[in-house]
Protein backbone atom coordinates (compact mmCIF):
# COMPACT_ATOMS: atom_id res chain seq x y z
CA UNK A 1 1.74 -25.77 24.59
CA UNK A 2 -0.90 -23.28 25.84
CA UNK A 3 -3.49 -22.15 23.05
CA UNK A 4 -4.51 -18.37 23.03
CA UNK A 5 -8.02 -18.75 22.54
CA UNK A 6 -11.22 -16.64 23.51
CA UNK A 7 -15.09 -17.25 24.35
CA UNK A 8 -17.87 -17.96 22.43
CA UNK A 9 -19.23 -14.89 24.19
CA UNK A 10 -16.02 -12.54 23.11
CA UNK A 11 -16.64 -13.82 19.51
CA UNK A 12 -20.60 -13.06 19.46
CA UNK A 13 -21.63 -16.31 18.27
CA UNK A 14 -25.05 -15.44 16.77
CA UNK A 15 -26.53 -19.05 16.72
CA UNK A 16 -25.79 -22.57 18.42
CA UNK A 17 -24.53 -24.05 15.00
CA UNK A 18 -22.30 -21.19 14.45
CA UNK A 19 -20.86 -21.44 18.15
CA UNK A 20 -20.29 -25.01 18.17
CA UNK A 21 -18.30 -24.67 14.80
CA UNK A 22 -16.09 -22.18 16.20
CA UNK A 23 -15.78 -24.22 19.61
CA UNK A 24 -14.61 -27.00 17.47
CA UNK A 25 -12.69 -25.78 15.20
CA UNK A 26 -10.69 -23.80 18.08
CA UNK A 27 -10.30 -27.37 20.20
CA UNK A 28 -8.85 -28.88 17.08
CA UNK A 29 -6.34 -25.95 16.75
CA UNK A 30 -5.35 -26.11 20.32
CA UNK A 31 -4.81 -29.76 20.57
CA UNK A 32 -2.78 -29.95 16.84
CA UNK A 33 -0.28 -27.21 19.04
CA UNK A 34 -0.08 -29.33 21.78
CA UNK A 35 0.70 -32.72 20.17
CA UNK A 36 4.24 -30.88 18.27
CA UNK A 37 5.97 -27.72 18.54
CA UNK A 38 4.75 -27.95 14.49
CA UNK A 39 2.04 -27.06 12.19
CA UNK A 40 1.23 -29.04 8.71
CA UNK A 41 -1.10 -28.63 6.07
CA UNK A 42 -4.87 -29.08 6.27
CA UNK A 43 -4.00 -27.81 10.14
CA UNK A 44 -6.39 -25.39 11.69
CA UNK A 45 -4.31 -22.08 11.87
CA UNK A 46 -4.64 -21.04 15.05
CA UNK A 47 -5.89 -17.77 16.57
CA UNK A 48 -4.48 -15.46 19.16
CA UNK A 49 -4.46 -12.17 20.30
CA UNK A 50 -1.77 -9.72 19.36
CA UNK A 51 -0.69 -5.94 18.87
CA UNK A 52 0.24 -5.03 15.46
CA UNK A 53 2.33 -2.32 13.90
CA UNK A 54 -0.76 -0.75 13.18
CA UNK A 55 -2.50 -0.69 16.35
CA UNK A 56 -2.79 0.61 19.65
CA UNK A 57 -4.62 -2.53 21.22
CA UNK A 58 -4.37 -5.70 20.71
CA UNK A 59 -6.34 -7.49 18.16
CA UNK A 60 -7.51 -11.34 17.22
CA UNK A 61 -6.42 -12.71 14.44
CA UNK A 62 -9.04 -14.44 12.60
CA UNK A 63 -10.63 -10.90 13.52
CA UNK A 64 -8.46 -9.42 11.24
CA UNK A 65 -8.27 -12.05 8.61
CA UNK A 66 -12.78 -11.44 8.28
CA UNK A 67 -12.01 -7.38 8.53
CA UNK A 68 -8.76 -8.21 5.27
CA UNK A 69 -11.87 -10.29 3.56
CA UNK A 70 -10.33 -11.84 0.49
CA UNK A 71 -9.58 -15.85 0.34
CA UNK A 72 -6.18 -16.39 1.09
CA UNK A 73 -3.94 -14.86 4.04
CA UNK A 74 -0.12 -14.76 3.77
CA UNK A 75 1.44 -15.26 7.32
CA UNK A 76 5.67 -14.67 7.22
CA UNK A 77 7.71 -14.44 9.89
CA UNK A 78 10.83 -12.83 10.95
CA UNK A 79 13.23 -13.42 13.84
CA UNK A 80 14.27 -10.16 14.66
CA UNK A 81 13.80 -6.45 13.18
CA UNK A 82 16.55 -5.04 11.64
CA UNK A 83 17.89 -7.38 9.86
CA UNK A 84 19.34 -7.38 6.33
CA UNK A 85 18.19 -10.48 4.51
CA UNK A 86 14.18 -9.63 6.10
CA UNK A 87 14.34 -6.14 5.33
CA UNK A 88 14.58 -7.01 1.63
CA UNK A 89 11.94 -9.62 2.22
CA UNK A 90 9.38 -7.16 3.74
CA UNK A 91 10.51 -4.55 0.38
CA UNK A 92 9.76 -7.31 -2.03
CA UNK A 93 6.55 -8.33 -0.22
CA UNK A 94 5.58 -4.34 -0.44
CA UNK A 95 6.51 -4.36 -4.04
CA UNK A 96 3.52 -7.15 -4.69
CA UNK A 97 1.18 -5.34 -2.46
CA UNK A 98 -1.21 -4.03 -5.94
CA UNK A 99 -0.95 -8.03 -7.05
CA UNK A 100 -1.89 -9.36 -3.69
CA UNK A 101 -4.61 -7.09 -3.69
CA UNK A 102 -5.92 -7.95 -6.63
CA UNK A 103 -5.87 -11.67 -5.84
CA UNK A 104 -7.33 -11.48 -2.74
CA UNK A 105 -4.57 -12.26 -0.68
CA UNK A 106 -4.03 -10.55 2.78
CA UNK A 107 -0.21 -9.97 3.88
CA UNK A 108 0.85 -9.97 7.56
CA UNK A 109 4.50 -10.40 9.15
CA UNK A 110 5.75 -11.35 12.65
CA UNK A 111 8.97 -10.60 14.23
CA UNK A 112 9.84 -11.08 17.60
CA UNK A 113 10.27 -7.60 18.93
CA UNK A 114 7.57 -4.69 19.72
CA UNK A 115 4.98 -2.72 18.17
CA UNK A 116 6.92 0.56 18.39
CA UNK A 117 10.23 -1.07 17.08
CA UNK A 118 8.34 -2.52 14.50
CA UNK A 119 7.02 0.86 13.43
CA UNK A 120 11.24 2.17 13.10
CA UNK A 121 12.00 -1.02 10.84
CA UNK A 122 9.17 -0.06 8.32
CA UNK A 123 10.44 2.97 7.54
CA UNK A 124 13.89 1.27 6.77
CA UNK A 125 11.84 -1.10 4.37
CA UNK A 126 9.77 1.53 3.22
CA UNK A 127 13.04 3.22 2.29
CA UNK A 128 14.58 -0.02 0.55
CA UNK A 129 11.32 -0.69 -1.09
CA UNK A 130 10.85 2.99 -1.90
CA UNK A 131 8.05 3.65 -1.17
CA UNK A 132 6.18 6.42 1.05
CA UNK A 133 4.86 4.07 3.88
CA UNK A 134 4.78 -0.17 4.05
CA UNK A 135 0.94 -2.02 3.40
CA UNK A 136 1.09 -4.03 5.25
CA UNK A 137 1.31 -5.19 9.19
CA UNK A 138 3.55 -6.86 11.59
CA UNK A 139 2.51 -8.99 14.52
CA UNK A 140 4.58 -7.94 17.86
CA UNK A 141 5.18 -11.22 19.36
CA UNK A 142 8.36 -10.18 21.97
CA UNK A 143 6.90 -13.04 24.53
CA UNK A 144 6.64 -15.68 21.36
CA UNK A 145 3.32 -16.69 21.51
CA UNK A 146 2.42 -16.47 18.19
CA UNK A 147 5.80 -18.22 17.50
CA UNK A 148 5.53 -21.21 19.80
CA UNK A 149 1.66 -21.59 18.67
CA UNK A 150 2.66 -21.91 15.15
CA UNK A 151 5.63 -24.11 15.77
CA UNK A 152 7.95 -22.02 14.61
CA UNK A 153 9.81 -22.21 18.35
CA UNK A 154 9.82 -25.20 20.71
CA UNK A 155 7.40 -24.50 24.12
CA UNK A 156 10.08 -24.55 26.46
CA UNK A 157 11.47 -21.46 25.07
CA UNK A 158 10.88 -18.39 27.33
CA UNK A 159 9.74 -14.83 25.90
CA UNK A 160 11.02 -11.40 26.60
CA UNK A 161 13.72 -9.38 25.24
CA UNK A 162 17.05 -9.44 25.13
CA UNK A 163 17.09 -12.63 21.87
CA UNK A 164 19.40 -12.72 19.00
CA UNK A 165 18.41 -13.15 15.78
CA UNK A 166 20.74 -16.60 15.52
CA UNK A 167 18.39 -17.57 18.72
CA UNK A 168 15.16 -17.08 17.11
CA UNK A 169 16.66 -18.71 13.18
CA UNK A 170 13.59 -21.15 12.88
CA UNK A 171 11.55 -17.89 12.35
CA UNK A 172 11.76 -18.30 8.79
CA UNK A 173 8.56 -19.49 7.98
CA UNK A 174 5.51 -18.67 5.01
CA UNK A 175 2.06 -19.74 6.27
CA UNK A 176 -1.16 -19.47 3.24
CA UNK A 177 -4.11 -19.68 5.18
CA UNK A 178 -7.40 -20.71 3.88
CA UNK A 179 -10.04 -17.61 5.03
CA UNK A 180 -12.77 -19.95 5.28
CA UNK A 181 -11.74 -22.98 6.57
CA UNK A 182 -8.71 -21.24 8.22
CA UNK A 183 -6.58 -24.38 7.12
CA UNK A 184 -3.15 -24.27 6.41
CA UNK A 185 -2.94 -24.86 2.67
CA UNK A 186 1.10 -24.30 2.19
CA UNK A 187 3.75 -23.70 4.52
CA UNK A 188 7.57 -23.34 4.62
CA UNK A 189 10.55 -22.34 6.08
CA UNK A 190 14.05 -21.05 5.14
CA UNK A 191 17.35 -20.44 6.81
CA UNK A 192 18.57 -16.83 7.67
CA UNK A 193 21.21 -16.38 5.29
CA UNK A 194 19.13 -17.72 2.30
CA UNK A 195 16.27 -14.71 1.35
CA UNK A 196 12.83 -16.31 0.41
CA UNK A 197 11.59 -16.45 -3.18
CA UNK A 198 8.32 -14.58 -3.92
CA UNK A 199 7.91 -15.41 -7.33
CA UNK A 200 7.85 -18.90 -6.01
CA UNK A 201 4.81 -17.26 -3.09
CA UNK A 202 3.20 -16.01 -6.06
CA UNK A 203 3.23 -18.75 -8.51
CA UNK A 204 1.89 -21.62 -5.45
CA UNK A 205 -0.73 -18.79 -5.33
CA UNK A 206 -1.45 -18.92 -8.79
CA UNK A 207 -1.27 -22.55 -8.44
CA UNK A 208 -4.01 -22.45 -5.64
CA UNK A 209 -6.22 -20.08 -8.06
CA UNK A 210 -6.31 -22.56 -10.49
CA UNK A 211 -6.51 -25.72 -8.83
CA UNK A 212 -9.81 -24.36 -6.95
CA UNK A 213 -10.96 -22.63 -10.39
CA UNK A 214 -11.20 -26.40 -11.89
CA UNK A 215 -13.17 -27.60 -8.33
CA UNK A 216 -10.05 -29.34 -7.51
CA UNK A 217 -10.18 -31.71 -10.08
CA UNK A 218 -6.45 -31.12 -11.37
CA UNK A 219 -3.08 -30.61 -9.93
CA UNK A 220 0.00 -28.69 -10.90
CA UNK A 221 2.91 -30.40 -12.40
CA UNK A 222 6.82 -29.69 -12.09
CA UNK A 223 7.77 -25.90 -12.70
CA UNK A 224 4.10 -25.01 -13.63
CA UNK A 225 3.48 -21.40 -13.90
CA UNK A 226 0.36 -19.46 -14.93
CA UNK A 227 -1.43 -20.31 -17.95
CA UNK A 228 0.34 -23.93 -18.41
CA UNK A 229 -1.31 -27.30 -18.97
CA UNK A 230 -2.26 -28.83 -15.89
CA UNK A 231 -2.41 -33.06 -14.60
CA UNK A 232 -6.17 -34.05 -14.40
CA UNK A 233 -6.58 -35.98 -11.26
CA UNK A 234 -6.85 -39.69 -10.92
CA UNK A 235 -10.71 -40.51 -11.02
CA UNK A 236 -12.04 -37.61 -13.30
CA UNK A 237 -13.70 -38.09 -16.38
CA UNK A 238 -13.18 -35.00 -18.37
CA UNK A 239 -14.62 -35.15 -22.36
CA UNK A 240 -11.58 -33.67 -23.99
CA UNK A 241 -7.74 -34.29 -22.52
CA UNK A 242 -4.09 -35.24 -23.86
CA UNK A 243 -2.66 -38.18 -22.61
CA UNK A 244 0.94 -38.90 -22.33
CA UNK A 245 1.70 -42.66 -23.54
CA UNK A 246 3.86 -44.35 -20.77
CA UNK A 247 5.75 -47.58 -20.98
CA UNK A 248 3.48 -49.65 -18.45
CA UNK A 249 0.67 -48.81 -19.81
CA UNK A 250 -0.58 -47.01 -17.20
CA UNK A 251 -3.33 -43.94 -17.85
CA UNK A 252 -2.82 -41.05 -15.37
CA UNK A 253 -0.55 -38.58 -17.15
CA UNK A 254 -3.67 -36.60 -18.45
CA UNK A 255 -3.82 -32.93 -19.50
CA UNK A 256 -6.01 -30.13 -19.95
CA UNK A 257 -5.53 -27.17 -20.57
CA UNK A 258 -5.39 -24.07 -17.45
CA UNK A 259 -8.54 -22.32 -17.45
CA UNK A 260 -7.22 -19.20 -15.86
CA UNK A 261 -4.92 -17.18 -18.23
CA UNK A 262 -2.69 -13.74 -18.06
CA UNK A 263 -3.48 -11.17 -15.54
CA UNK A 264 -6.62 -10.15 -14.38
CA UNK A 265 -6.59 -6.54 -15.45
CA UNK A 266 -8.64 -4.03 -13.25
CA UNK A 267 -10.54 -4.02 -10.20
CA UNK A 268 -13.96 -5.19 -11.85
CA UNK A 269 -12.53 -8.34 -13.54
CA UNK A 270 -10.79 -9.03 -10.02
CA UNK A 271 -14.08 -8.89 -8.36
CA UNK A 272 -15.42 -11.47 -11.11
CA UNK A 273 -12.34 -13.94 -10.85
CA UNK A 274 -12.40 -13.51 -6.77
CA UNK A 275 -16.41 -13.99 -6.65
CA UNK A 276 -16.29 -17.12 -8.74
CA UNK A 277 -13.32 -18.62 -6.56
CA UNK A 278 -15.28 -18.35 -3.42
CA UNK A 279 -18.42 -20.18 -4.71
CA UNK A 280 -15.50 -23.06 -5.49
CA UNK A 281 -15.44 -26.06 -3.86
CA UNK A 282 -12.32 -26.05 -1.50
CA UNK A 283 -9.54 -28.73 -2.71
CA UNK A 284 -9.42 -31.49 -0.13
């Protein structure tokens, strides 16, 4: 599979260090896309050049993601425009726009046709979601570049219109990205007929949030949502924590209570909970 990649020079690498970061962290994208026509977690998400809905001229990704800011982006894709099942999707993802925002959580969608086409679908969703104009962007990726990098498509396939929707099915997939690291974090994929939960988007972010609130020392149990007792990891000595008796004896059902609670209510307290996040040590 060929990566889309760039210079150090087109990047404007302002130190030796910084350049050879980027260098390898590019060759370690490039050669997880060529080893499987598929991503997984702790991948490097790769970067590549694309037009948006929102722009004339093409634009890099991990461009975009530093010009967004924020920790997280939400990469969802879509295998053709016009079509009923995404068109909700991209309404509902509209509709959490303020609580994305608030997060710290960039939104971007792909579908496999152009820019301009693009730009007649959002103002179907922007009817469905009603709402004057859509948030957020969608990648143009008619020759399935994007799709193919990602593994969302094997590299055989060949770009260019005319595809069907039923062609292009495995375009179905949720990517969190890590803005720092730009690893993969979470990642799924759905069938056509079968629309995608965002409650379930926003409570793995949630889940995230926490997890790198407590440094990573805890993980989420079975249907945990926001504000619920969490599993201390294996290995952590924590003063104060319930502990669930267990018929071998065993001690690693542990609990402590979640440290974030509620919503974070206005743009000030968002900056707080957002600036304390970043200084957190990512989960490994």
């Amino acid at each position: 599979m060929k990566y889309i990649g760039r210079t150090s020079r087109e990047r404007g690498c302002s130190s030796k260090p910084a350049c050879l970061l980027l260098l390898i962290t590019l060759m370690v994208g490039s050669f997880q896309s060529a080893l499987s026509w598929g991503l997984v977690l702790g991948d490097i998400a790769p970067d590549f050049k694309a037009r948006l809905s929102t722009t004339d001229q093409p634009v890099w990704f991990y461009d975009w993601i530093q010009g967004e800011g924020g920790r997280y982006t939400v990469l969802f894709s879509h295998p053709q425009d016009f079509t009923p099942v995404c068109t909700t999707e991209l309404a509902e993802v509209q509709k959490l726009m303020p609580s994305f925002k608030k997060r710290g959580v960039n939104v971007i969608g792909l579908s496999l046709n152009t820019a301009e086409t693009h730009q007649q679908w959002l103002k179907d969703v922007a009817a469905v979601a009603e709402v004057a104009e859509i948030e957020f962007p969608l990648i143009a990726d008619v020759q399935l570049k994007v799709a193919k990098l990602y593994g969302m498509l094997p590299s055989k396939i060949k770009g260019g219109l005319p595809r069907s929707a039923e062609e292009n099915k495995t375009v179905r997939s949720v990517f969190i990205i890590n803005n720092k690291t730009k690893a993969i974090e979470v990642a799924w994929t759905y069938p056509m007929q079968i629309g995608r939960s965002f409650d379930e988007l926003s409570r793995v972010l949630d889940a995230l949030d926490e997890i790198a609130w407590q440094q990573g020392e805890i993980a989420t149990p079975a249907n945990w949502h926001k504000g619920d007792d969490v599993i201390l990891a294996p290995g952590v000595d924590r003063e104060h924590f319930a502990e669930k008796d267990l018929p071998t004896g065993k001690s690693y059902m542990r609990y402590v209570p979640a440290q974030i609670q509620g919503e974070v209510k206005g743009e000030e307290q968002a900056a707080v909970m957002l600036q304390a996040l970043e200084v957190m040590p990512l989960e490994e």
